[in-house]
PDB file of N, CA and C in Angstrom:
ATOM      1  N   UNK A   1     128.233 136.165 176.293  1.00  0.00           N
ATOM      2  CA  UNK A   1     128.529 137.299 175.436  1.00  0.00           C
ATOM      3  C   UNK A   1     127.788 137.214 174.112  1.00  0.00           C
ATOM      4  N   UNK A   2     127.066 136.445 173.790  1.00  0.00           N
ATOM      5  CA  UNK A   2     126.234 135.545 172.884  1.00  0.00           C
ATOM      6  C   UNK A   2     125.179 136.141 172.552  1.00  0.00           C
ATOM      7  N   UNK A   3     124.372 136.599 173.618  1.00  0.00           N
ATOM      8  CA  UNK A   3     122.770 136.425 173.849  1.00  0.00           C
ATOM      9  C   UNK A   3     122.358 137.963 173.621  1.00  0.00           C
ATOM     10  N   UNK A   4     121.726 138.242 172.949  1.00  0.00           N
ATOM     11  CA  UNK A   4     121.199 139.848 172.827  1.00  0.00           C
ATOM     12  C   UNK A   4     119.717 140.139 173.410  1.00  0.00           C
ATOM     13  N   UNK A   5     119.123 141.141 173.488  1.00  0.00           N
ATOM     14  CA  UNK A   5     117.902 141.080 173.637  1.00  0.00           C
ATOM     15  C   UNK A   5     117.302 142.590 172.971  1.00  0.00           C
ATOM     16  N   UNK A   6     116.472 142.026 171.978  1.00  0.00           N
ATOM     17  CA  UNK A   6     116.245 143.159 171.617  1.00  0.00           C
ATOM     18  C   UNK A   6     114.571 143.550 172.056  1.00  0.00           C
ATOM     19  N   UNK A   7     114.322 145.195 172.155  1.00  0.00           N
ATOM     20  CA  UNK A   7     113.285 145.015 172.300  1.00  0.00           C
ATOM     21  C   UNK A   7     112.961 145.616 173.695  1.00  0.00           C
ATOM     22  N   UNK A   8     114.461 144.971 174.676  1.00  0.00           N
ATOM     23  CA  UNK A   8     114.147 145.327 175.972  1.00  0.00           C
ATOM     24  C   UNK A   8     113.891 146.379 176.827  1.00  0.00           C
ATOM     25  N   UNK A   9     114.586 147.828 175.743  1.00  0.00           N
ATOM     26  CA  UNK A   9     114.363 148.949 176.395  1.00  0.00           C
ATOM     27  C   UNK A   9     113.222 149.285 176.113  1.00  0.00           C
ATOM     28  N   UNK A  10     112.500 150.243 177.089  1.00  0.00           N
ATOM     29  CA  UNK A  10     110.860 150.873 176.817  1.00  0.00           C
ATOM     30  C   UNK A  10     111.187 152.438 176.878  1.00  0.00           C
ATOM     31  N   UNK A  11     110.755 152.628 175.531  1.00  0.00           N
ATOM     32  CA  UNK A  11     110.890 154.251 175.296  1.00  0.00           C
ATOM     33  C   UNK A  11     109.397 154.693 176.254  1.00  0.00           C
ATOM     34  N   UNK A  12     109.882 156.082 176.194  1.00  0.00           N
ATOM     35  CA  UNK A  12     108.562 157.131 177.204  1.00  0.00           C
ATOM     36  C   UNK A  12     107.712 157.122 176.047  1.00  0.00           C
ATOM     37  N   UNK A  13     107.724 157.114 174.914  1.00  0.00           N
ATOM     38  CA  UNK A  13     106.377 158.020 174.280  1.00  0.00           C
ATOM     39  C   UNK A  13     106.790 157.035 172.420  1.00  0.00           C
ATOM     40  N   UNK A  14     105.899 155.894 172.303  1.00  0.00           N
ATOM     41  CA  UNK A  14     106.190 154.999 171.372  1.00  0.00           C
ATOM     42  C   UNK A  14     107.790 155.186 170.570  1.00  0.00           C
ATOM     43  N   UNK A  15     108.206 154.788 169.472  1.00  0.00           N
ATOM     44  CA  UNK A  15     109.265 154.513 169.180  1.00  0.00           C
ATOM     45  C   UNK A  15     110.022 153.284 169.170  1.00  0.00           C
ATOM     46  N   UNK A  16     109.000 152.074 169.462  1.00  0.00           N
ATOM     47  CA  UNK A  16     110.089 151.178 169.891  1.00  0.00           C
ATOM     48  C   UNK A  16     110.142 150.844 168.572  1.00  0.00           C
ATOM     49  N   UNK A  17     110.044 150.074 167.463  1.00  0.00           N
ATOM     50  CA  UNK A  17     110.634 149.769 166.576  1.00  0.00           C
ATOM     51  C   UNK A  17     112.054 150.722 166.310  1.00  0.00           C
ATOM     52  N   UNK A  18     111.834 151.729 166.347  1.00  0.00           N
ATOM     53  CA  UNK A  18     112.842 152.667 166.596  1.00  0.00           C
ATOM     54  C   UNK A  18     114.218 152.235 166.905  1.00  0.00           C
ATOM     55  N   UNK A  19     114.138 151.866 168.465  1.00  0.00           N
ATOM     56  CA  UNK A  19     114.646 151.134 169.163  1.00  0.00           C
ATOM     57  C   UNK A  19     114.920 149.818 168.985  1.00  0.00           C
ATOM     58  N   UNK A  20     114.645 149.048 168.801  1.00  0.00           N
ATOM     59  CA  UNK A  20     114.599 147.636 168.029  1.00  0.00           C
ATOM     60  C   UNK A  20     115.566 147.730 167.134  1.00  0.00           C
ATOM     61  N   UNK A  21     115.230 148.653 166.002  1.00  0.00           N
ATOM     62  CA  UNK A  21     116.091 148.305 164.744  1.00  0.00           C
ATOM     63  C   UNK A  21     117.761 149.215 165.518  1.00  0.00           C
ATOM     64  N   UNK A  22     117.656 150.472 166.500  1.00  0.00           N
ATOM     65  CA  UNK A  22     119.173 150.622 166.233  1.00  0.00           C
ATOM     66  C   UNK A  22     119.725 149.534 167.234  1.00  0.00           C
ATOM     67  N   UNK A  23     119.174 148.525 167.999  1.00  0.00           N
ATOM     68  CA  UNK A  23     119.663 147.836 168.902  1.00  0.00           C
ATOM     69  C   UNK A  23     120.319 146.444 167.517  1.00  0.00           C
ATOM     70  N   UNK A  24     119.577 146.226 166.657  1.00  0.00           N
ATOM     71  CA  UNK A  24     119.438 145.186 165.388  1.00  0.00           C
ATOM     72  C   UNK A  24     120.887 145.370 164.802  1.00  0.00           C
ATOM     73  N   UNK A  25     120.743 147.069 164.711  1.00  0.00           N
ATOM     74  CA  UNK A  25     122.230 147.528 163.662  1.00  0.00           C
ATOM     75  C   UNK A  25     123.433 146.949 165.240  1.00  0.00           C
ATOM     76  N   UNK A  26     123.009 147.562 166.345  1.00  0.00           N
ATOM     77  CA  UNK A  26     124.283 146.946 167.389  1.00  0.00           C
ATOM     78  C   UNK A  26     124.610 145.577 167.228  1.00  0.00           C
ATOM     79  N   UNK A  27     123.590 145.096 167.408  1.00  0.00           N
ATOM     80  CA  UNK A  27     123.786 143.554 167.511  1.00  0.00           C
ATOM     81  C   UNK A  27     124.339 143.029 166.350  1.00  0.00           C
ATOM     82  N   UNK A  28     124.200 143.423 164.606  1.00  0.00           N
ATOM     83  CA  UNK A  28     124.852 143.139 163.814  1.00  0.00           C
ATOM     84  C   UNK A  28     126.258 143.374 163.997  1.00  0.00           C
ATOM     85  N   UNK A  29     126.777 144.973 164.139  1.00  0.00           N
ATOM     86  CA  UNK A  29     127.993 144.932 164.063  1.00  0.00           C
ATOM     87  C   UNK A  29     128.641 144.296 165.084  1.00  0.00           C
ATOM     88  N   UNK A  30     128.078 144.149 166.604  1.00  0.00           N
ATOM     89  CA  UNK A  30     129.194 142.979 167.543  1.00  0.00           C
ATOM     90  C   UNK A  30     129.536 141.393 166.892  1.00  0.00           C
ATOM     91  N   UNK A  31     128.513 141.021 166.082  1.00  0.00           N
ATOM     92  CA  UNK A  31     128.390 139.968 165.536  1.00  0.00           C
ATOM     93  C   UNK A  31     129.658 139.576 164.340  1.00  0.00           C
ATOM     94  N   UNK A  32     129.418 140.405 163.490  1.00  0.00           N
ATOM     95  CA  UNK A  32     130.230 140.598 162.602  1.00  0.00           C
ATOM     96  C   UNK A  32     131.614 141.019 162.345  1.00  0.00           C
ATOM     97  N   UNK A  33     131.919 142.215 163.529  1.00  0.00           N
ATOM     98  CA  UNK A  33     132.809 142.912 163.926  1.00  0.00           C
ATOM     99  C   UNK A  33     133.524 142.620 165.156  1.00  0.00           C
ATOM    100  N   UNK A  34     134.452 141.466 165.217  1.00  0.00           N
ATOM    101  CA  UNK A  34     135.335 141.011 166.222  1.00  0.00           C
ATOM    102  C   UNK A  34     136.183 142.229 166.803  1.00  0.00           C
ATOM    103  N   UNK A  35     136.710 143.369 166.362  1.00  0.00           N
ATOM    104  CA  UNK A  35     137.655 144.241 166.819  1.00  0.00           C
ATOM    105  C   UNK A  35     136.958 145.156 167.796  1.00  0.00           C
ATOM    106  N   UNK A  36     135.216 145.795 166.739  1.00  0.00           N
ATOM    107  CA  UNK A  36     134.383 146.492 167.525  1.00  0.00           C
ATOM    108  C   UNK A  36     133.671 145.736 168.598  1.00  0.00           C
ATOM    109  N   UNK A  37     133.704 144.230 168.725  1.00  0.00           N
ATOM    110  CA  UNK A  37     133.190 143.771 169.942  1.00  0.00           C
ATOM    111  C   UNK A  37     134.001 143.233 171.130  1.00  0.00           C
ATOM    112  N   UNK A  38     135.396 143.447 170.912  1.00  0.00           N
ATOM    113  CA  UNK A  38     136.372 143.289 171.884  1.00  0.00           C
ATOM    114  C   UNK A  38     136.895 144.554 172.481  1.00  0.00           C
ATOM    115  N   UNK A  39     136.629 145.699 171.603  1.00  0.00           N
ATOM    116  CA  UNK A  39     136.551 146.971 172.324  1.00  0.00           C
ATOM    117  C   UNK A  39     135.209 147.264 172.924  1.00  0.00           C
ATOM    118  N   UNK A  40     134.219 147.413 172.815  1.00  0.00           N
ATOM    119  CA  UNK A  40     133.107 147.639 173.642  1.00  0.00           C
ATOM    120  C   UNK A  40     133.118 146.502 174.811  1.00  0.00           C
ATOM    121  N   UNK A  41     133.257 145.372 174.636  1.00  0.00           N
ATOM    122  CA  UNK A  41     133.280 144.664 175.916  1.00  0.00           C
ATOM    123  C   UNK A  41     134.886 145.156 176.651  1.00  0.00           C
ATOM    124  N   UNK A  42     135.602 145.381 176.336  1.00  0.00           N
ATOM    125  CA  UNK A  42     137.028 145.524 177.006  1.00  0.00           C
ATOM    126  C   UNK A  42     136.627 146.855 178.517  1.00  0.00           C
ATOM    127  N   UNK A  43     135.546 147.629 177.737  1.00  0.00           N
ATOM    128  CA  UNK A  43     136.068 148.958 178.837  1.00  0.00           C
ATOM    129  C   UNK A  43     134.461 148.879 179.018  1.00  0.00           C
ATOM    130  N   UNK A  44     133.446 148.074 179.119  1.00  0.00           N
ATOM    131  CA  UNK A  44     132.167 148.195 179.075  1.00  0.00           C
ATOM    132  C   UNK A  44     131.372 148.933 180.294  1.00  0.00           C
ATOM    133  N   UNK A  45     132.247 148.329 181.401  1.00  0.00           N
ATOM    134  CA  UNK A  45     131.958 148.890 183.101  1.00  0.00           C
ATOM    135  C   UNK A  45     132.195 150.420 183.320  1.00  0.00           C
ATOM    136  N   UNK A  46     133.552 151.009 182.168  1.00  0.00           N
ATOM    137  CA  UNK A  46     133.058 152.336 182.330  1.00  0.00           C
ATOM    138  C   UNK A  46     132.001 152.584 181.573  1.00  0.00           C
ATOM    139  N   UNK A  47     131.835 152.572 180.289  1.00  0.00           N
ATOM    140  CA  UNK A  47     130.829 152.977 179.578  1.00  0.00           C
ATOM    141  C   UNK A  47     129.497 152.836 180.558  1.00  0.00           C
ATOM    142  N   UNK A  48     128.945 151.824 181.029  1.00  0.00           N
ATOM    143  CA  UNK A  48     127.629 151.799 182.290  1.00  0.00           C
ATOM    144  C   UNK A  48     127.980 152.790 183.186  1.00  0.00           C
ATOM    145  N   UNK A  49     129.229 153.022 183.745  1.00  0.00           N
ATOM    146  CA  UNK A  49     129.005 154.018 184.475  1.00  0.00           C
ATOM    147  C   UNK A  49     128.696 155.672 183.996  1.00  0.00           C
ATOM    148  N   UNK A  50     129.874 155.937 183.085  1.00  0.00           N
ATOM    149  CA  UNK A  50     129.975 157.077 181.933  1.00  0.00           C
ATOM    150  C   UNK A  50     128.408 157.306 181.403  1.00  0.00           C
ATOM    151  N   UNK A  51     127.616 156.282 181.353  1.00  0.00           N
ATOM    152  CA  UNK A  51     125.957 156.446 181.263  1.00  0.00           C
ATOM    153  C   UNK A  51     125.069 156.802 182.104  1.00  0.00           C
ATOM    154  N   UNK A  52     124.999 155.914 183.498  1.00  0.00           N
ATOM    155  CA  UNK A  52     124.615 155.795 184.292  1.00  0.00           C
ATOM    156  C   UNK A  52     124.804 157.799 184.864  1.00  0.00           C
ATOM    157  N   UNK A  53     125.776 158.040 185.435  1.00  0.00           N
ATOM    158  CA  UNK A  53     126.668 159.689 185.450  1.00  0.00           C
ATOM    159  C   UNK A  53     125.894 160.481 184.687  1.00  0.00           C
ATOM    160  N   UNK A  54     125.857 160.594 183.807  1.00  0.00           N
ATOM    161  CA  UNK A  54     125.069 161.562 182.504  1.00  0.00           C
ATOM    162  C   UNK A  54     123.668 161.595 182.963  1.00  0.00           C
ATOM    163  N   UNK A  55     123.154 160.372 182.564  1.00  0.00           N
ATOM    164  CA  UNK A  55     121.415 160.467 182.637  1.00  0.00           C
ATOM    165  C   UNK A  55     120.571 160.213 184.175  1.00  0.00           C
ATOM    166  N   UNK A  56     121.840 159.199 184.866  1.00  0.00           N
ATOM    167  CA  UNK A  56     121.224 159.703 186.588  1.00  0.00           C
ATOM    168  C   UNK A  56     122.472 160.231 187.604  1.00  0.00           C
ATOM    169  N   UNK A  57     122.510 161.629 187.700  1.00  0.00           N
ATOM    170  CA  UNK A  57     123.199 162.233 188.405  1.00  0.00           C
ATOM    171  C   UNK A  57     123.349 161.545 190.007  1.00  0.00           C
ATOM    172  N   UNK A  58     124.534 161.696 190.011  1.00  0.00           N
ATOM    173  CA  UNK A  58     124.202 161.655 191.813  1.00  0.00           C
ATOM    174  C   UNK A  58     123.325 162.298 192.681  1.00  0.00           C
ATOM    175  N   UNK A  59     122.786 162.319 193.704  1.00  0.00           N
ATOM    176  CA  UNK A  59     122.013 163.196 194.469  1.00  0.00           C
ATOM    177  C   UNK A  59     121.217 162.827 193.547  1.00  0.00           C
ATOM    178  N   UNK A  60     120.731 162.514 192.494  1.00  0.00           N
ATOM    179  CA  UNK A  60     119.243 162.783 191.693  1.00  0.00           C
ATOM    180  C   UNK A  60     118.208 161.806 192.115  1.00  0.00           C
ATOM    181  N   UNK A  61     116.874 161.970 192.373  1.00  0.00           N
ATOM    182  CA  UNK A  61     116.278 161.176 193.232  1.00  0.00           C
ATOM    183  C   UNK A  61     115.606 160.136 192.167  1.00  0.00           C
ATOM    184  N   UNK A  62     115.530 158.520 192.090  1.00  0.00           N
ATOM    185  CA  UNK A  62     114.833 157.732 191.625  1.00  0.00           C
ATOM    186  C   UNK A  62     113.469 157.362 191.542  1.00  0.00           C
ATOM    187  N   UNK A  63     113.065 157.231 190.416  1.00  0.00           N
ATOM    188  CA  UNK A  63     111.976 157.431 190.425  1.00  0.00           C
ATOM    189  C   UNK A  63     111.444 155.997 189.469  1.00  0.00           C
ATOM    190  N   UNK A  64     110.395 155.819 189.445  1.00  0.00           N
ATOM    191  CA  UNK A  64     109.539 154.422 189.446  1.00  0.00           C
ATOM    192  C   UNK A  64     109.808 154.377 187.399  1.00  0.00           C
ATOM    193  N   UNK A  65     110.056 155.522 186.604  1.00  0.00           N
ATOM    194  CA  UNK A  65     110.200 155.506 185.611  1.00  0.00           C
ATOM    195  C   UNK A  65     111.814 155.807 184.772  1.00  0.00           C
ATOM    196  N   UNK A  66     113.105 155.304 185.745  1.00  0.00           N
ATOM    197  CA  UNK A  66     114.233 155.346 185.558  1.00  0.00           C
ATOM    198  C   UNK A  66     114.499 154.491 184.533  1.00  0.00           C
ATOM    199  N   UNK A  67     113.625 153.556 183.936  1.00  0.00           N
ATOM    200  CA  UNK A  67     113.745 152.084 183.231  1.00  0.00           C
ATOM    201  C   UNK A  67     113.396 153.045 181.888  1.00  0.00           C
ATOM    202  N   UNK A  68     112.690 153.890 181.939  1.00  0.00           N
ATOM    203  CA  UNK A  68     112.457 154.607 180.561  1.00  0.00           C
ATOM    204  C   UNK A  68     113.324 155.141 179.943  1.00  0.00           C
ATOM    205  N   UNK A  69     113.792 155.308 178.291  1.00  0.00           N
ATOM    206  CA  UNK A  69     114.272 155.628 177.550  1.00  0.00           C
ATOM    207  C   UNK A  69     113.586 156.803 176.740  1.00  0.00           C
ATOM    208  N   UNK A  70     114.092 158.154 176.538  1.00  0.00           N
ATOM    209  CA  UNK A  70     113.887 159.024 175.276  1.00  0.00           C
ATOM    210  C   UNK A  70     114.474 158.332 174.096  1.00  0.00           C
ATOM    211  N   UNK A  71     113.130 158.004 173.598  1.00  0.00           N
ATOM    212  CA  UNK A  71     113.850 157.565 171.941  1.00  0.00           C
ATOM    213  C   UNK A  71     114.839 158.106 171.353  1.00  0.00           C
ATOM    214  N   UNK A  72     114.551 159.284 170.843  1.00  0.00           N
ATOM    215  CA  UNK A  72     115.649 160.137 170.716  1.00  0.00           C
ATOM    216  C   UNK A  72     117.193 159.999 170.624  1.00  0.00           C
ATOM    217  N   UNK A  73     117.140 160.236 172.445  1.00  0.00           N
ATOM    218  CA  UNK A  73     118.747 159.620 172.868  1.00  0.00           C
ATOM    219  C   UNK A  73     118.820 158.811 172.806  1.00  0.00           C
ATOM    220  N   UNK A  74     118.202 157.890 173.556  1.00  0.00           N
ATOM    221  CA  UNK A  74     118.662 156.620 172.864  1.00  0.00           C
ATOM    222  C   UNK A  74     119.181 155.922 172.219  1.00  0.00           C
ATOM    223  N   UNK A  75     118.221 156.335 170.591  1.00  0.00           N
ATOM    224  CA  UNK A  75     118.807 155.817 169.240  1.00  0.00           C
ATOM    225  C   UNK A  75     120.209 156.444 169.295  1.00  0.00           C
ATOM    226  N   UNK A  76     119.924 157.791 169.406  1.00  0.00           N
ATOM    227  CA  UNK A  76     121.478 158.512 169.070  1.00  0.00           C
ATOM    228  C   UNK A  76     122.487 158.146 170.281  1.00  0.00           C
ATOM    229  N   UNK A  77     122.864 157.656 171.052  1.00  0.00           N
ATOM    230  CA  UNK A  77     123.498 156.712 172.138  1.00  0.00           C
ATOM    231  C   UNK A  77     123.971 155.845 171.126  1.00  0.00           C
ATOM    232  N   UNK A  78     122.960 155.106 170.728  1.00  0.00           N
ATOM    233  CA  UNK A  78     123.481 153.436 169.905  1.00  0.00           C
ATOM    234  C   UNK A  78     124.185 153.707 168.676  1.00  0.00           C
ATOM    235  N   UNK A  79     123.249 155.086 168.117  1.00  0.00           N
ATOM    236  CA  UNK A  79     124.348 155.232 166.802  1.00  0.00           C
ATOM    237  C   UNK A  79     125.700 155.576 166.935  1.00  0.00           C
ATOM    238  N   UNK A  80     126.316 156.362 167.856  1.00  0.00           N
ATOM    239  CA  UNK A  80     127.386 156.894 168.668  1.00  0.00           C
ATOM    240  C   UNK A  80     128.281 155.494 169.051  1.00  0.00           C
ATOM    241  N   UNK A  81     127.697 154.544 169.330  1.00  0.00           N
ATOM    242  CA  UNK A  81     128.422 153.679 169.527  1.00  0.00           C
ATOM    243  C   UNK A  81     128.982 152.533 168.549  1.00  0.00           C
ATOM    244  N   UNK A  82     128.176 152.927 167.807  1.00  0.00           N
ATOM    245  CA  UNK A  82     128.170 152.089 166.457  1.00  0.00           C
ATOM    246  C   UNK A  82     129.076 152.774 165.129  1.00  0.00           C
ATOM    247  N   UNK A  83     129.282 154.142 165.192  1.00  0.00           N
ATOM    248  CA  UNK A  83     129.445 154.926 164.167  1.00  0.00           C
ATOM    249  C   UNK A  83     129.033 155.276 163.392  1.00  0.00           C
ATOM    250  N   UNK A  84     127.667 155.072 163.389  1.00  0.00           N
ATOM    251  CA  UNK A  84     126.797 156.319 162.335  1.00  0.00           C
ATOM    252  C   UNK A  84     125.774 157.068 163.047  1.00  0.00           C
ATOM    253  N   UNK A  85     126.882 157.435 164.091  1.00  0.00           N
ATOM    254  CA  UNK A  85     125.648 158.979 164.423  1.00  0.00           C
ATOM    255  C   UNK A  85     126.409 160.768 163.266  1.00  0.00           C
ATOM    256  N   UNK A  86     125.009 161.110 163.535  1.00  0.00           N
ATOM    257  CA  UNK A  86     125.459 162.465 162.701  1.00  0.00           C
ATOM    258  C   UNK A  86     125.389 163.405 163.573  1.00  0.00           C
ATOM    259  N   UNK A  87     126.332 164.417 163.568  1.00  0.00           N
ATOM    260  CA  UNK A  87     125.614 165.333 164.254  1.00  0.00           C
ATOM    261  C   UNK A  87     124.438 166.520 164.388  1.00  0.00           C
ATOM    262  N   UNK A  88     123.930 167.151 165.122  1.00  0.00           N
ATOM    263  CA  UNK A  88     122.503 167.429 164.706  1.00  0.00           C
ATOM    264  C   UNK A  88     122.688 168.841 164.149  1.00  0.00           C
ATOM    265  N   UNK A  89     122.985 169.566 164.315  1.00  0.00           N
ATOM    266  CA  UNK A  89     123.594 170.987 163.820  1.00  0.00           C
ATOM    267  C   UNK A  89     123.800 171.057 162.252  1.00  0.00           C
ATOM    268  N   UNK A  90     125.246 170.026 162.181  1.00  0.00           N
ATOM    269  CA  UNK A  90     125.986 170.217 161.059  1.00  0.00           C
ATOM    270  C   UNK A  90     125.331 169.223 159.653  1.00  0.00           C
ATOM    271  N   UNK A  91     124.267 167.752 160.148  1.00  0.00           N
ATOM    272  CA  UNK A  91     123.202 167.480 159.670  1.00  0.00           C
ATOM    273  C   UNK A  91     121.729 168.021 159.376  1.00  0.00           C
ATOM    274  N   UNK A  92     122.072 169.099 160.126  1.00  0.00           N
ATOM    275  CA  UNK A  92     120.046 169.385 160.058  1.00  0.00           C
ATOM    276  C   UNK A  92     120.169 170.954 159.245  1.00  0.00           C
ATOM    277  N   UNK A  93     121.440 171.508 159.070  1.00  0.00           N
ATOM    278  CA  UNK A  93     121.546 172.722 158.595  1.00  0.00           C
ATOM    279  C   UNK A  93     121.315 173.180 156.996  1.00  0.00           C
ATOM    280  N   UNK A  94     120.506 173.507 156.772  1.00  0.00           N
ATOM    281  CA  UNK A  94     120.341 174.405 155.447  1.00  0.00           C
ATOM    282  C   UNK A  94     120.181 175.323 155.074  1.00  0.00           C
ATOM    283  N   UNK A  95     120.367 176.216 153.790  1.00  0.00           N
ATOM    284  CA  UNK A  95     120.102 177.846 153.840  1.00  0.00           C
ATOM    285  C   UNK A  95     118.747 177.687 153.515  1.00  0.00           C
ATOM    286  N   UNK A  96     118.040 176.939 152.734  1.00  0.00           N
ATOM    287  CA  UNK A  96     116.596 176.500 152.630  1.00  0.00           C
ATOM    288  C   UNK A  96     115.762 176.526 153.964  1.00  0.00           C
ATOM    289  N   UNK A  97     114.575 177.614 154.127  1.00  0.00           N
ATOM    290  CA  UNK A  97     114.299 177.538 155.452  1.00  0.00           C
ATOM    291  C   UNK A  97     113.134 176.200 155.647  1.00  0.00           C
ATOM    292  N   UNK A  98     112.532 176.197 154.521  1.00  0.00           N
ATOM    293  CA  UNK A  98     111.887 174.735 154.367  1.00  0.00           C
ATOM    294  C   UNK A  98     112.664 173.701 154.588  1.00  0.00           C
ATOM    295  N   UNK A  99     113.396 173.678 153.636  1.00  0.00           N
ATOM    296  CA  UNK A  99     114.443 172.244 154.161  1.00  0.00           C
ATOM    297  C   UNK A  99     115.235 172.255 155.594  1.00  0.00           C
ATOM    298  N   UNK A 100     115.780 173.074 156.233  1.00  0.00           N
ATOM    299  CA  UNK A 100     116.143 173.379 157.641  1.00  0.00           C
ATOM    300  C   UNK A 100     114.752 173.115 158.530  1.00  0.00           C
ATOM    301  N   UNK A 101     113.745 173.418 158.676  1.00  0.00           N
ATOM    302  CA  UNK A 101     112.748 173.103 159.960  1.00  0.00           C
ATOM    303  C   UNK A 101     112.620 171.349 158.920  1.00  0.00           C
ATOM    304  N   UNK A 102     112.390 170.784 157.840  1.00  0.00           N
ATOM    305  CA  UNK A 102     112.162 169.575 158.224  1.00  0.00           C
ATOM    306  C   UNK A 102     113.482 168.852 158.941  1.00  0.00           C
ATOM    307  N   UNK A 103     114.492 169.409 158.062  1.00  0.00           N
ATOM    308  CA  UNK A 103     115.942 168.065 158.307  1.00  0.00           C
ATOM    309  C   UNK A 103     115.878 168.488 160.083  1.00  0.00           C
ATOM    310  N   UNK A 104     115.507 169.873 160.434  1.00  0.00           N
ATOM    311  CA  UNK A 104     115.868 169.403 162.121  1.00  0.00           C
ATOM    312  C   UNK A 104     114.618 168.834 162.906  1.00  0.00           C
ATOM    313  N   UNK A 105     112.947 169.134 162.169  1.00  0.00           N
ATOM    314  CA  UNK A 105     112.076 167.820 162.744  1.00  0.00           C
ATOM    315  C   UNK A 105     113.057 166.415 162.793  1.00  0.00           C
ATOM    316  N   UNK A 106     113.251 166.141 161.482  1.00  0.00           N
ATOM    317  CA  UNK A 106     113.701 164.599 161.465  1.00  0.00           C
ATOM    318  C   UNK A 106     114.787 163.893 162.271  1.00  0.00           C
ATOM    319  N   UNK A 107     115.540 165.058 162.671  1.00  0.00           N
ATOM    320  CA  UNK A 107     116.923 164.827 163.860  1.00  0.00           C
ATOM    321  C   UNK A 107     116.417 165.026 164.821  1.00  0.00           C
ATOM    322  N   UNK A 108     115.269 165.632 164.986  1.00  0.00           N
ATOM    323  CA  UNK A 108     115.151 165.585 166.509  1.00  0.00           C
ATOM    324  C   UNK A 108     113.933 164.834 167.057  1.00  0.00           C
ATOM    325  N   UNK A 109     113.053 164.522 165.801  1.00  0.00           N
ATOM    326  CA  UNK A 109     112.295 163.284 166.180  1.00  0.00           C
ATOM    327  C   UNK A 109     113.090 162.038 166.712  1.00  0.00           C
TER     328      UNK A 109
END
């Protein structure tokens, strides 16, 4: 329950530092956070499945690039699990139409 690995997922289209660092923030808070790492390991087998369900449907056919990650989700997966995801709507919204197309580039990069 020790051993982390960071690094290991491979995004589709660069990002991995990306990836790296929100896997860094996971791995800090299991580390640090005895309550949040006895709840994520307690129900973990659903969560793989509850994942697994979402991003490969049943009937959905496998394919040689299932190992790939959208950065994107991804990150926002880990932040979700961690507690600092935002949401993208109620984060990216401004009456500024300049400031609205960047804040929702930056959420949805």
């Amino acid at each position: 329950k020790n051993v982390f690995f960071l690094g290991y997922s491979r995004p589709t289209t660069g990002g991995l530092a990306a990836l790296v660092e929100m896997q860094s923030l996971l791995v800090h808070k299991l580390i640090v956070d005895s309550h949040h790492r006895s709840e994520l390991y307690s129900n973990i087998h659903d969560r793989i499945a509850k994942y697994n369900a979402y991003y490969y449907p049943k009937g959905s056919k496998k394919t040689h690039s299932d190992h790939l990650v959208f950065r994107g989700l991804y990150t926002a997966d880990v932040a979700r699990a961690i507690g600092i995801d935002r949401p993208i709507v109620s984060s990216a919204f401004s009456w500024n139409p300049w400031r609205f197309i960047l804040n929702l580039q930056l959420e949805i990069l």
